[in-house]
C-alpha atoms as a PDB file:
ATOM      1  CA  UNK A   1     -31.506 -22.223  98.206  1.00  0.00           C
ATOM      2  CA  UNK A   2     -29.474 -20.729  95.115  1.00  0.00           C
ATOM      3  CA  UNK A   3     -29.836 -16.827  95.954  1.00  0.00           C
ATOM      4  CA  UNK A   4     -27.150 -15.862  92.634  1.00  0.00           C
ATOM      5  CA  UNK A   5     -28.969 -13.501  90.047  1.00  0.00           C
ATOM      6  CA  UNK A   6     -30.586 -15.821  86.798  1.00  0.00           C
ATOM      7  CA  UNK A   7     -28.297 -15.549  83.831  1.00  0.00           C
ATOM      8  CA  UNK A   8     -31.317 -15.288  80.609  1.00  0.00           C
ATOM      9  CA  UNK A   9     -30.158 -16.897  77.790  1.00  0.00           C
ATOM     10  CA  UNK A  10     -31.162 -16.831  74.610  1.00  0.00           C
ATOM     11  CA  UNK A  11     -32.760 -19.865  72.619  1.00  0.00           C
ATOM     12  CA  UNK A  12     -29.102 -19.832  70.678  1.00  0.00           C
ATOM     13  CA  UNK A  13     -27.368 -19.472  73.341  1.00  0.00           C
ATOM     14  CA  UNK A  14     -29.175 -22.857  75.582  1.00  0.00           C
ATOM     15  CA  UNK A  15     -27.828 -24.611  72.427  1.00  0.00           C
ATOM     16  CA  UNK A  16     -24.203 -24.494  72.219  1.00  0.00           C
ATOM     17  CA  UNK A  17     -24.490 -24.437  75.964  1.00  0.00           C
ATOM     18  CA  UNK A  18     -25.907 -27.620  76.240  1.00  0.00           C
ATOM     19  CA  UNK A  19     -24.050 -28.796  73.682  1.00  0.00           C
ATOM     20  CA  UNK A  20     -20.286 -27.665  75.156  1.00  0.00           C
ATOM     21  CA  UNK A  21     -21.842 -29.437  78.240  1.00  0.00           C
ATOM     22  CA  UNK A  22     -22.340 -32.753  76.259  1.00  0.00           C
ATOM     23  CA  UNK A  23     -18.399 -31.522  74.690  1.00  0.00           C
ATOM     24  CA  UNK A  24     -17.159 -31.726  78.608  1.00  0.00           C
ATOM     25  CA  UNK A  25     -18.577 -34.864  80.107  1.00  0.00           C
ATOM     26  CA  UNK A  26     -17.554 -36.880  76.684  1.00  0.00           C
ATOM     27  CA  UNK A  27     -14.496 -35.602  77.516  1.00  0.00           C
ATOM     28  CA  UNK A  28     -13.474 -35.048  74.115  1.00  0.00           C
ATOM     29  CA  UNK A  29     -12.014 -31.820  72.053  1.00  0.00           C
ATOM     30  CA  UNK A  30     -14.422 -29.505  70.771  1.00  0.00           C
ATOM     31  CA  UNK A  31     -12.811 -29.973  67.513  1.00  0.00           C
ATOM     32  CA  UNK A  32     -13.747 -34.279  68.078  1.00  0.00           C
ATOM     33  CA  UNK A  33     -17.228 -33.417  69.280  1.00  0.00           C
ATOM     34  CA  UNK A  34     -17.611 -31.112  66.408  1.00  0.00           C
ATOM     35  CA  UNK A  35     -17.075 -33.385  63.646  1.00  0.00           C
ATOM     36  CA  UNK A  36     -18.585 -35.981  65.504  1.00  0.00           C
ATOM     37  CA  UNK A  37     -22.356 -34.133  65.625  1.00  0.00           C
ATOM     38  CA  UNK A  38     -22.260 -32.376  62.471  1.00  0.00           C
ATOM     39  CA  UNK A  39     -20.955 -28.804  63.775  1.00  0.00           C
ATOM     40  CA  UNK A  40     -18.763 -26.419  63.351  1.00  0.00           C
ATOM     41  CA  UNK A  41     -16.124 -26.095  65.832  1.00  0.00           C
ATOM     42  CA  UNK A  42     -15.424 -22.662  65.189  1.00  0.00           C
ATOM     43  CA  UNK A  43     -19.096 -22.079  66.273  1.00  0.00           C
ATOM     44  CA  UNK A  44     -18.567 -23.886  69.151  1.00  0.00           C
ATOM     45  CA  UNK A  45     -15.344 -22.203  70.264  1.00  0.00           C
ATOM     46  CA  UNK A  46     -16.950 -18.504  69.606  1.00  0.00           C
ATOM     47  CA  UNK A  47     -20.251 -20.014  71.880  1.00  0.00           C
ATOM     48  CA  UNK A  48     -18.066 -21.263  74.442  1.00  0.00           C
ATOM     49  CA  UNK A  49     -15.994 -17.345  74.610  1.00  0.00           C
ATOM     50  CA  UNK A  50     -19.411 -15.586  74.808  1.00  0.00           C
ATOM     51  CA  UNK A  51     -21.047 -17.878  77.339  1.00  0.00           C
ATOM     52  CA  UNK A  52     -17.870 -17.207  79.688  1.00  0.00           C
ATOM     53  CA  UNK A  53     -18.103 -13.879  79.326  1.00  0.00           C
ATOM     54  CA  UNK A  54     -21.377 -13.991  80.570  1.00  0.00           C
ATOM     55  CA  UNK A  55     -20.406 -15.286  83.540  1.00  0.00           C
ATOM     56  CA  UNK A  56     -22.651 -18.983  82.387  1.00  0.00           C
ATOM     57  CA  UNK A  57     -19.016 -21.216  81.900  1.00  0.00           C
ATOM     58  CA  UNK A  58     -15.714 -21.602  83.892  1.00  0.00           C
ATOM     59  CA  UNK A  59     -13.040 -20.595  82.084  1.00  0.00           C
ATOM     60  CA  UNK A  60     -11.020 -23.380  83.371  1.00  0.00           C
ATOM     61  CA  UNK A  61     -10.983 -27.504  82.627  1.00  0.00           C
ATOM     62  CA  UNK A  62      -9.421 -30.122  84.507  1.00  0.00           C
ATOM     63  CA  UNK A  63      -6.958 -31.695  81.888  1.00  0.00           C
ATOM     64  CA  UNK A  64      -5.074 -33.624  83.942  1.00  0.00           C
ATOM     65  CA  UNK A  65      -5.928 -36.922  85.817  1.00  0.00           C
ATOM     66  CA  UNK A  66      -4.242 -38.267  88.856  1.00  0.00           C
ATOM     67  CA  UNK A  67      -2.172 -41.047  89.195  1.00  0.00           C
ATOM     68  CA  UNK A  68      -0.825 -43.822  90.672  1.00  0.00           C
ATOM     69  CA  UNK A  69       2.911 -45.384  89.854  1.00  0.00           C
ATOM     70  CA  UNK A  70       2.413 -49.204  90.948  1.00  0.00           C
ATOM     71  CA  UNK A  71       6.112 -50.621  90.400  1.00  0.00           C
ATOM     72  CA  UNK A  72       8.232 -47.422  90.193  1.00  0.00           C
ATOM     73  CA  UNK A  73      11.672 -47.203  88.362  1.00  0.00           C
ATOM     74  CA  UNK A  74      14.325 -47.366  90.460  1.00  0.00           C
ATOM     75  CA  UNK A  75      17.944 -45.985  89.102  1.00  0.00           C
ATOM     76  CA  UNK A  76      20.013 -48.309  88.396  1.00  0.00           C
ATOM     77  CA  UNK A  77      17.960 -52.131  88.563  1.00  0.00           C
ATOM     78  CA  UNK A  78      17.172 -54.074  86.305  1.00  0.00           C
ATOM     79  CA  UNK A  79      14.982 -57.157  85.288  1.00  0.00           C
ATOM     80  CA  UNK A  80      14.943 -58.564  82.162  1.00  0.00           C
ATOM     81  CA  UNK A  81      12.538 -61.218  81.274  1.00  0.00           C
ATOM     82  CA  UNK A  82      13.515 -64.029  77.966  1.00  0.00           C
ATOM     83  CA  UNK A  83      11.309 -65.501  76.874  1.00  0.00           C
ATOM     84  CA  UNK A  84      12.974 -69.157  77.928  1.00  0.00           C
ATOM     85  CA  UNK A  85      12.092 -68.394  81.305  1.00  0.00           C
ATOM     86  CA  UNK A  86      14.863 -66.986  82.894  1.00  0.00           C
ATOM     87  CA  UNK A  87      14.746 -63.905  84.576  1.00  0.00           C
ATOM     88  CA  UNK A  88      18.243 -61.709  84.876  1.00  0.00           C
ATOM     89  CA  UNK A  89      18.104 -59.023  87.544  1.00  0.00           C
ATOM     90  CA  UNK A  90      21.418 -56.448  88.429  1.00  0.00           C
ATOM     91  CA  UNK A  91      21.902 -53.346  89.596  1.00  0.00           C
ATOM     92  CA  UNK A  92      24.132 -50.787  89.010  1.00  0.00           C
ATOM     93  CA  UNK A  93      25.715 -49.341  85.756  1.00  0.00           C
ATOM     94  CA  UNK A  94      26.307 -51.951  82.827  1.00  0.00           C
ATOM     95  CA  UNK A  95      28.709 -51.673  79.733  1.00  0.00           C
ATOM     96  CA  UNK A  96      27.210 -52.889  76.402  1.00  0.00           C
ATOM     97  CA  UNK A  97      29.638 -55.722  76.111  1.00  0.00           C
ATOM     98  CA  UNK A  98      28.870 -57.161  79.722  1.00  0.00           C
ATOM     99  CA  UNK A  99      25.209 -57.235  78.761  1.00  0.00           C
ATOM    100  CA  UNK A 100      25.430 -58.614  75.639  1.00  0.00           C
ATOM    101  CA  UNK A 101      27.431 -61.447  77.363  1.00  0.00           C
ATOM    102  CA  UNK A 102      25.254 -61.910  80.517  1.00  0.00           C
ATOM    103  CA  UNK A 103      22.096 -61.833  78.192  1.00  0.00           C
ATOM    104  CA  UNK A 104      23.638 -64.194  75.434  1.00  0.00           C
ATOM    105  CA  UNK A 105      24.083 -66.612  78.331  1.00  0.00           C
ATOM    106  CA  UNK A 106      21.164 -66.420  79.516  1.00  0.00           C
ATOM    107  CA  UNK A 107      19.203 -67.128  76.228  1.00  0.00           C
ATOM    108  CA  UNK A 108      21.047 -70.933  75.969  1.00  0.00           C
ATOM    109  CA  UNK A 109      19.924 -72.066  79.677  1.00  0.00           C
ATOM    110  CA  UNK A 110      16.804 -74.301  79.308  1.00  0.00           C
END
């Protein structure tokens, strides 16, 4: 059981709060949602301060999403793929004349 003090708000208030709720699980910018419902995002913005203020939204947002590299870039490799077919892998550090030769061959072999 939830024992934390009630937070009244005001008929006003219940609005932009449920609608900067509606903002966060679209996951868009209050400036997006904004335009996208017909308000104004300075409303919104001045909503949002007061309502943290009072203690009824977290200051803070997740922006950033986890990830996962599936084929990460190793220094030096390479693998190029023509579109004949052929596939020319190398490592190590390659002049611009070199490549320009290796690749050139490449391109005739059928």
């Amino acid at each position: 059981m939830d024992h934390s003090p009630e937070i009244s708000l005001t008929k006003r208030q219940r609005y932009w709060f449920t609608h900067l709720q509606a903002c966060e699980a679209s996951g868009k910018s209050i400036a997006a949602y904004a335009k996208e419902h017909g308000l104004k995002d300075k409303s919104m913005y001045a909503s949002k301060k007061a309502l943290i203020s009072k203690g009824v939204l977290s200051s803070t947002r997740a922006r950033f999403q986890r990830v996962q590299v599936v084929n990460p870039v190793v220094a030096n490799q390479w693998l190029i793929q023509l579109p004949n077919g052929v596939s020319v892998s190398f490592a190590g550090a390659v002049d611009e004349r070199a490549l320009a030769a290796v690749l050139n061959t490449a391109a005739v072999i059928e």
